[in-house]
PDB file of N, CA and C in Angstrom:
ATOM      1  N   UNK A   1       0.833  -1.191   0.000  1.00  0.00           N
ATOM      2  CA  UNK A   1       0.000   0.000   0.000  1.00  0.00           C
ATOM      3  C   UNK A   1       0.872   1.247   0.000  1.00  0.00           C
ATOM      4  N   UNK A   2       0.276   2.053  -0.465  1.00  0.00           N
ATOM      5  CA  UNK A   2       1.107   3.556  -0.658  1.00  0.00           C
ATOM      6  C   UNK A   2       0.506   4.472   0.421  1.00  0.00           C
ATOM      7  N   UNK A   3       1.473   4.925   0.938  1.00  0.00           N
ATOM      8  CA  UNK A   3       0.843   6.157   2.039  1.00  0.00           C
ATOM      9  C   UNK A   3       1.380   7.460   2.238  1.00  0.00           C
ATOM     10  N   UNK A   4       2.240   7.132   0.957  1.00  0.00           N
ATOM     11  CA  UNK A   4       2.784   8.244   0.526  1.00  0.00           C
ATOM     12  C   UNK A   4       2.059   9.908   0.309  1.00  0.00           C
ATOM     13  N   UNK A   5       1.214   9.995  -0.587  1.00  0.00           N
ATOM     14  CA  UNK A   5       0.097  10.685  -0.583  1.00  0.00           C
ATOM     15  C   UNK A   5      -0.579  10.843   0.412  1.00  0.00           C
ATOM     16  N   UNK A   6      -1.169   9.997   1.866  1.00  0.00           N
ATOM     17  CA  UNK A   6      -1.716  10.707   2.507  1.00  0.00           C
ATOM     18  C   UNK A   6      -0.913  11.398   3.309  1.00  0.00           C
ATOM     19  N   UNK A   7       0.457  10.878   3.695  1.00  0.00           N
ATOM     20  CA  UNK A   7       1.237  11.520   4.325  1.00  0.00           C
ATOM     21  C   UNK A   7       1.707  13.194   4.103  1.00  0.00           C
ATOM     22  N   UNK A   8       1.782  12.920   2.836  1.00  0.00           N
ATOM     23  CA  UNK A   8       1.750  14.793   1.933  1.00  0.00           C
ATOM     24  C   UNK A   8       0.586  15.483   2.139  1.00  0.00           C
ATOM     25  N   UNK A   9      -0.361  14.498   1.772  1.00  0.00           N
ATOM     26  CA  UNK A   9      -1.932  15.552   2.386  1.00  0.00           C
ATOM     27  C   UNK A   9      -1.941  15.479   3.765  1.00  0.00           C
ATOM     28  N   UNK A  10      -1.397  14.690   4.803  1.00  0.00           N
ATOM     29  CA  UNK A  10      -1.439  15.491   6.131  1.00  0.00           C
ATOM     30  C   UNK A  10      -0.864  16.585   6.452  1.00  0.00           C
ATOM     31  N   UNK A  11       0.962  16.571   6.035  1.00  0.00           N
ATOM     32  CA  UNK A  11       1.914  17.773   6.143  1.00  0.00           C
ATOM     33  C   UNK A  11       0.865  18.572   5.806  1.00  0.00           C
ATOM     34  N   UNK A  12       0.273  18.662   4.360  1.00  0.00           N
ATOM     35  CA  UNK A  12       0.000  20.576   3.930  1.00  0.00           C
ATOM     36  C   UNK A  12      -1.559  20.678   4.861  1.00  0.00           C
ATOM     37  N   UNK A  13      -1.699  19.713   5.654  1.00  0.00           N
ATOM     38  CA  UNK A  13      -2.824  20.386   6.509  1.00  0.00           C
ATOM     39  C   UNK A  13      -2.163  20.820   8.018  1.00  0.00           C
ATOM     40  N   UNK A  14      -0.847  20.263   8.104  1.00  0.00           N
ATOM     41  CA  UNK A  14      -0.029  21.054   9.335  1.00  0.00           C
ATOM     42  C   UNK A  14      -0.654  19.678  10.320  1.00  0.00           C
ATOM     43  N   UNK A  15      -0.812  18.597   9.915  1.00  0.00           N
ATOM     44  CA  UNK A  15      -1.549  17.341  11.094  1.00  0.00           C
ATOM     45  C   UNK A  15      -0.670  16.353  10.679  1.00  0.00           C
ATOM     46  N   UNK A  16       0.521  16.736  10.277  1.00  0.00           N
ATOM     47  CA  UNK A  16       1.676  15.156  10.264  1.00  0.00           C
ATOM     48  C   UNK A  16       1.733  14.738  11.205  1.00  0.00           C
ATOM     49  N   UNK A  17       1.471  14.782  12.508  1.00  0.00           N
ATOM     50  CA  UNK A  17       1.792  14.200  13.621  1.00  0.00           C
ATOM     51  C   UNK A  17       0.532  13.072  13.426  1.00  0.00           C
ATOM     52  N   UNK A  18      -0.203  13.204  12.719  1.00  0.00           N
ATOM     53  CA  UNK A  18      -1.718  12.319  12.645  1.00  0.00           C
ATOM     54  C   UNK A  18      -1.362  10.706  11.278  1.00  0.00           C
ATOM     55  N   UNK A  19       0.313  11.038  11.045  1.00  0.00           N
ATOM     56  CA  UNK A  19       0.439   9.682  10.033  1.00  0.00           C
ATOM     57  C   UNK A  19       0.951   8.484  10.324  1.00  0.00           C
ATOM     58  N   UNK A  20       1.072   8.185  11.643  1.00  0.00           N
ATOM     59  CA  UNK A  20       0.927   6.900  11.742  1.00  0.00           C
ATOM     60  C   UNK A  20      -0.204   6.432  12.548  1.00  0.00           C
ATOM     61  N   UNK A  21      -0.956   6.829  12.938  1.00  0.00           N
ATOM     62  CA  UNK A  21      -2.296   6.694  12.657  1.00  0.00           C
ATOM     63  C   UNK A  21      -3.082   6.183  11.739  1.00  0.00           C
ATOM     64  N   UNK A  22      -2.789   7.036  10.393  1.00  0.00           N
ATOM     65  CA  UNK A  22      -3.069   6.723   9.248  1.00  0.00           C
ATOM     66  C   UNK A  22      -2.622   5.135   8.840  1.00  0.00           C
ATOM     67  N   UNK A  23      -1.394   4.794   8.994  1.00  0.00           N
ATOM     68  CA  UNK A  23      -0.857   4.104   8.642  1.00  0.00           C
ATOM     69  C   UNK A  23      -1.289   2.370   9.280  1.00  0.00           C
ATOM     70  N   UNK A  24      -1.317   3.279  10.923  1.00  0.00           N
ATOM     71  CA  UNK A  24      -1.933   1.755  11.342  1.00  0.00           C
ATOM     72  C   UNK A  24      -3.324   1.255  10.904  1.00  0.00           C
ATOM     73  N   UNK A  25      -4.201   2.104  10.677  1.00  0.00           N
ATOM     74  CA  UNK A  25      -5.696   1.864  10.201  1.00  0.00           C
ATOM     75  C   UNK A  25      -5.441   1.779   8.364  1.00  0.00           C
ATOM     76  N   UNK A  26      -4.163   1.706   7.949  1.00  0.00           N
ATOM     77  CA  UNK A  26      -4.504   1.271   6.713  1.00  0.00           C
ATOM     78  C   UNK A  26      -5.063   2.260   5.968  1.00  0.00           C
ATOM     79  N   UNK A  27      -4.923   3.325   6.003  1.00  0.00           N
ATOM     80  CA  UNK A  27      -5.611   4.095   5.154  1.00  0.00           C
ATOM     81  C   UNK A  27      -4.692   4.766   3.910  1.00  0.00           C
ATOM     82  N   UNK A  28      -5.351   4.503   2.879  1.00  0.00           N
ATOM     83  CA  UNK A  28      -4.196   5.203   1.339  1.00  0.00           C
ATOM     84  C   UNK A  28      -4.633   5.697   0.530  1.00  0.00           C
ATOM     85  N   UNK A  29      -4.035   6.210  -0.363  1.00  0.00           N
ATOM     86  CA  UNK A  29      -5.150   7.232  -1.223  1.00  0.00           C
ATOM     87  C   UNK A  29      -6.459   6.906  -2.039  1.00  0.00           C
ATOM     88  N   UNK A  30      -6.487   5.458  -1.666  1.00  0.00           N
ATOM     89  CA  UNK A  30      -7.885   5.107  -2.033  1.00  0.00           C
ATOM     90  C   UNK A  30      -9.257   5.284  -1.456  1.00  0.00           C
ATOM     91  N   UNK A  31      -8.706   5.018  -0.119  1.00  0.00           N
ATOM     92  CA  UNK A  31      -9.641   4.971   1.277  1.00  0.00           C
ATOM     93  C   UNK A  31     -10.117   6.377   1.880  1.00  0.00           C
ATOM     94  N   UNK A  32      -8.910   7.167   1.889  1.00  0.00           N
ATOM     95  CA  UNK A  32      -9.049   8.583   2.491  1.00  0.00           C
ATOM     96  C   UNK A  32      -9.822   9.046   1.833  1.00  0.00           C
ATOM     97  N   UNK A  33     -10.536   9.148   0.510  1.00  0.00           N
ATOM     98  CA  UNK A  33     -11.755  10.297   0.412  1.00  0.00           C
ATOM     99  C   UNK A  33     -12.670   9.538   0.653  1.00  0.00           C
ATOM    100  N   UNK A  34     -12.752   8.541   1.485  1.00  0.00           N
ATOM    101  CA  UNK A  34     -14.235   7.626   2.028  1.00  0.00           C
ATOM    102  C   UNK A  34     -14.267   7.621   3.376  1.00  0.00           C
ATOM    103  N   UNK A  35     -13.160   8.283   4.048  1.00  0.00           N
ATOM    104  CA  UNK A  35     -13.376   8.543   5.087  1.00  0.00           C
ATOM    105  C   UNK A  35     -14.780   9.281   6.036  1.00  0.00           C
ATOM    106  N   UNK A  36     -14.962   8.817   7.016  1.00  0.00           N
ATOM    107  CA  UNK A  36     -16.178   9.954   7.512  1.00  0.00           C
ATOM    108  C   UNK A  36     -15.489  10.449   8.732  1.00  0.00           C
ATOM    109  N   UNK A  37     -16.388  11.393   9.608  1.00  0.00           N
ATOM    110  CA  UNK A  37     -16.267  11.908  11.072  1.00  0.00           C
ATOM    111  C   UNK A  37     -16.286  11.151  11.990  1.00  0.00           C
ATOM    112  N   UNK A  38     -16.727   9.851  11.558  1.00  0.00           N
ATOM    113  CA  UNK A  38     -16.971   8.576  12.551  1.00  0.00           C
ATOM    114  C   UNK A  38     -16.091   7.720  12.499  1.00  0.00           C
ATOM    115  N   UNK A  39     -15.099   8.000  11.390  1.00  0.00           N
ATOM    116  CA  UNK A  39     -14.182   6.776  11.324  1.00  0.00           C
ATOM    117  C   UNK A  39     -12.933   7.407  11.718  1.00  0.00           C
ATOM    118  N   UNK A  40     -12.712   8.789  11.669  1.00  0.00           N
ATOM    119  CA  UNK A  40     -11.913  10.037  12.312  1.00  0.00           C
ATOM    120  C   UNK A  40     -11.619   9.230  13.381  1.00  0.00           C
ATOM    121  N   UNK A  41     -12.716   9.661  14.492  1.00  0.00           N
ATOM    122  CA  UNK A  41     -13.018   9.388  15.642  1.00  0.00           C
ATOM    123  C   UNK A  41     -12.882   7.738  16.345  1.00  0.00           C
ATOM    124  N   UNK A  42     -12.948   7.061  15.247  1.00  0.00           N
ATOM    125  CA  UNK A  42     -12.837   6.044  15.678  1.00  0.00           C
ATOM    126  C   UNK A  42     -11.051   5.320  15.605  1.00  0.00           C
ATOM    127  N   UNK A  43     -10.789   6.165  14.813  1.00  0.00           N
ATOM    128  CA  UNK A  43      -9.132   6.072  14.317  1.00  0.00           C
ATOM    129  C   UNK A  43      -8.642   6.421  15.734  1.00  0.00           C
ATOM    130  N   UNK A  44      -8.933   7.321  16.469  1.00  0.00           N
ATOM    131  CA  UNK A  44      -8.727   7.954  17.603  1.00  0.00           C
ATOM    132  C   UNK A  44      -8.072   9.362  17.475  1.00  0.00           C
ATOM    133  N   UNK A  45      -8.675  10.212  16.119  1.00  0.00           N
ATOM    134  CA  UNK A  45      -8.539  11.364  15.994  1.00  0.00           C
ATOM    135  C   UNK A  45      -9.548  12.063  17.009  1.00  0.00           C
ATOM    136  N   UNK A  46      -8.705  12.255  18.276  1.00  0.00           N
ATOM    137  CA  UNK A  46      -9.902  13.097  19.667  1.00  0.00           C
ATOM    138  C   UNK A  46     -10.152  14.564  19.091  1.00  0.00           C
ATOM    139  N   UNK A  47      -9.081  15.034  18.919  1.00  0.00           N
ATOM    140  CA  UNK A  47      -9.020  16.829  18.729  1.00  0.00           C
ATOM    141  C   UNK A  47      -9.932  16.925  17.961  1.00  0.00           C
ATOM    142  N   UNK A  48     -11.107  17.776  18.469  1.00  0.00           N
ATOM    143  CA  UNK A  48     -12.085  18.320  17.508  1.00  0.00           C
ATOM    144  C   UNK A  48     -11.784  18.925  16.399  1.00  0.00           C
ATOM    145  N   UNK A  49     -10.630  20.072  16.724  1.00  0.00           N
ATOM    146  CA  UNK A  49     -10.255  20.422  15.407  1.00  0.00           C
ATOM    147  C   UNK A  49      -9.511  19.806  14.626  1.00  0.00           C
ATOM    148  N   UNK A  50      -8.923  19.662  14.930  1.00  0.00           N
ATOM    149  CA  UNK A  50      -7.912  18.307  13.564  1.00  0.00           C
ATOM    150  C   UNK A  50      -9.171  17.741  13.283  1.00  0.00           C
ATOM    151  N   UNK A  51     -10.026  17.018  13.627  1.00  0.00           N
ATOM    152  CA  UNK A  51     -10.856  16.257  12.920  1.00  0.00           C
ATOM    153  C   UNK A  51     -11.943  16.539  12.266  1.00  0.00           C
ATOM    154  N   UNK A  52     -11.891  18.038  12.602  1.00  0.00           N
ATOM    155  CA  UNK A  52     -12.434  19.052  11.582  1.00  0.00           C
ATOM    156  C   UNK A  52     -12.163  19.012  10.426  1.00  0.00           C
ATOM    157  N   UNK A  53     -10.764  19.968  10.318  1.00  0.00           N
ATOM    158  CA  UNK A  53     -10.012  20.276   9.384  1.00  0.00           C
ATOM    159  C   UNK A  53      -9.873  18.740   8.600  1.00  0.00           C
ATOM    160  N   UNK A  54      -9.374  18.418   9.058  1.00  0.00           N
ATOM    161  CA  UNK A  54      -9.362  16.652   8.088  1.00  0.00           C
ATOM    162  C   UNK A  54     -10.683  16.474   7.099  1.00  0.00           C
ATOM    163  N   UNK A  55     -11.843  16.714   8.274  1.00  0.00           N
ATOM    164  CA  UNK A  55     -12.878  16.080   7.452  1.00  0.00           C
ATOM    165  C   UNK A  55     -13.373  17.121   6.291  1.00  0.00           C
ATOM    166  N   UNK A  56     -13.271  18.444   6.481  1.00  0.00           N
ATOM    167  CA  UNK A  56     -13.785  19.355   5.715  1.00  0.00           C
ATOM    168  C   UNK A  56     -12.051  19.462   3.819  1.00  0.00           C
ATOM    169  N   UNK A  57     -11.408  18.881   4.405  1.00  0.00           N
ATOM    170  CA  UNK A  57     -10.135  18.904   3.050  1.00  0.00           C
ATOM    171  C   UNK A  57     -10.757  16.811   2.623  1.00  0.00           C
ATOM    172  N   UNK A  58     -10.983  16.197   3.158  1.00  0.00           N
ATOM    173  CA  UNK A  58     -11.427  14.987   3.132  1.00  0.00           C
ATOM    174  C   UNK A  58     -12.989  15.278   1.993  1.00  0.00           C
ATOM    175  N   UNK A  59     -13.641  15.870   2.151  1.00  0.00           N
ATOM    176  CA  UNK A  59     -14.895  16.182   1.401  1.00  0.00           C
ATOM    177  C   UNK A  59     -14.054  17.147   0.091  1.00  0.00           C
ATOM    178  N   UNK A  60     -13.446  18.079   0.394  1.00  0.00           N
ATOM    179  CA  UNK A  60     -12.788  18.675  -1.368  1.00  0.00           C
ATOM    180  C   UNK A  60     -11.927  17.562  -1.652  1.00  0.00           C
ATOM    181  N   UNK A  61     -11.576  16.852  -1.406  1.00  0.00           N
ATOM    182  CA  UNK A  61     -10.758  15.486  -2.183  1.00  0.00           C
ATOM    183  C   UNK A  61     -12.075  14.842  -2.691  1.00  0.00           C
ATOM    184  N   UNK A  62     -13.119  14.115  -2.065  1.00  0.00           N
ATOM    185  CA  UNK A  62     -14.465  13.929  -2.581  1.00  0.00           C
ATOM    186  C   UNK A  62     -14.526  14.776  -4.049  1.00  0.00           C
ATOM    187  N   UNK A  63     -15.027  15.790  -4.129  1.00  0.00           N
ATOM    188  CA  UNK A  63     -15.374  16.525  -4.686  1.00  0.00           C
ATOM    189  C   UNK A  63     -14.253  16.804  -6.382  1.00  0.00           C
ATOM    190  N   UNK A  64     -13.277  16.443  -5.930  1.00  0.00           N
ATOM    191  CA  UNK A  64     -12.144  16.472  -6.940  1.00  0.00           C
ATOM    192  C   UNK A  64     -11.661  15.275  -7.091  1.00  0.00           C
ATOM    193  N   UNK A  65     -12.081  14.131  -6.542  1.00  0.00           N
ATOM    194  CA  UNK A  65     -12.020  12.576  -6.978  1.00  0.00           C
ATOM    195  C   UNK A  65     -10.424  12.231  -6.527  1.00  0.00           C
ATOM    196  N   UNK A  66      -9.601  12.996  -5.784  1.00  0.00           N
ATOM    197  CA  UNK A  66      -8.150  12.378  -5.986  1.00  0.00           C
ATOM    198  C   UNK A  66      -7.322  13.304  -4.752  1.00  0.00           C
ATOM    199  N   UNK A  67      -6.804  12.992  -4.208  1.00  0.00           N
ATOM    200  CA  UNK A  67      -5.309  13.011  -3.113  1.00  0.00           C
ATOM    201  C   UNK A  67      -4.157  13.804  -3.736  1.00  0.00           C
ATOM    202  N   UNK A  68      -3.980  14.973  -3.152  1.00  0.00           N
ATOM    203  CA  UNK A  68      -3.533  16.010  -3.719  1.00  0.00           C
ATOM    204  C   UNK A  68      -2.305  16.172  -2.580  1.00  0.00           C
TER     205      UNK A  68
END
């Protein structure tokens, strides 16, 4: 799996500290725009805001089909 890409889309949201996280739940640039607020949370993203910000750049990846 590649996690390359989400790792770059965490840096430019300033939440790199949030990629191995990522990493243990398996998540890659396939998965991350299917993410929800519930699976945030269930990842054990607590901080309201980080899991804000995640989810609201998580929906413009939606919206633009691809991991930027």
């Amino acid at each position: 799996m590649v996690y390359g890409g989400v790792k770059t889309w965490l840096d430019g949201l300033g939440l790199s500290r949030y990629a191995p996280v990522f990493e243990i739940h398996e998540v890659d640039d396939e998965v991350l725009p299917l993410l929800t607020l519930e699976d945030l949370k269930d990842m054990g993203i607590g901080a309201i805001e980080s899991r804000r910000k995640m989810y609201a750049a998580i929906q413009k990846l939606q919206r633009s089909d691809g991991v930027s």
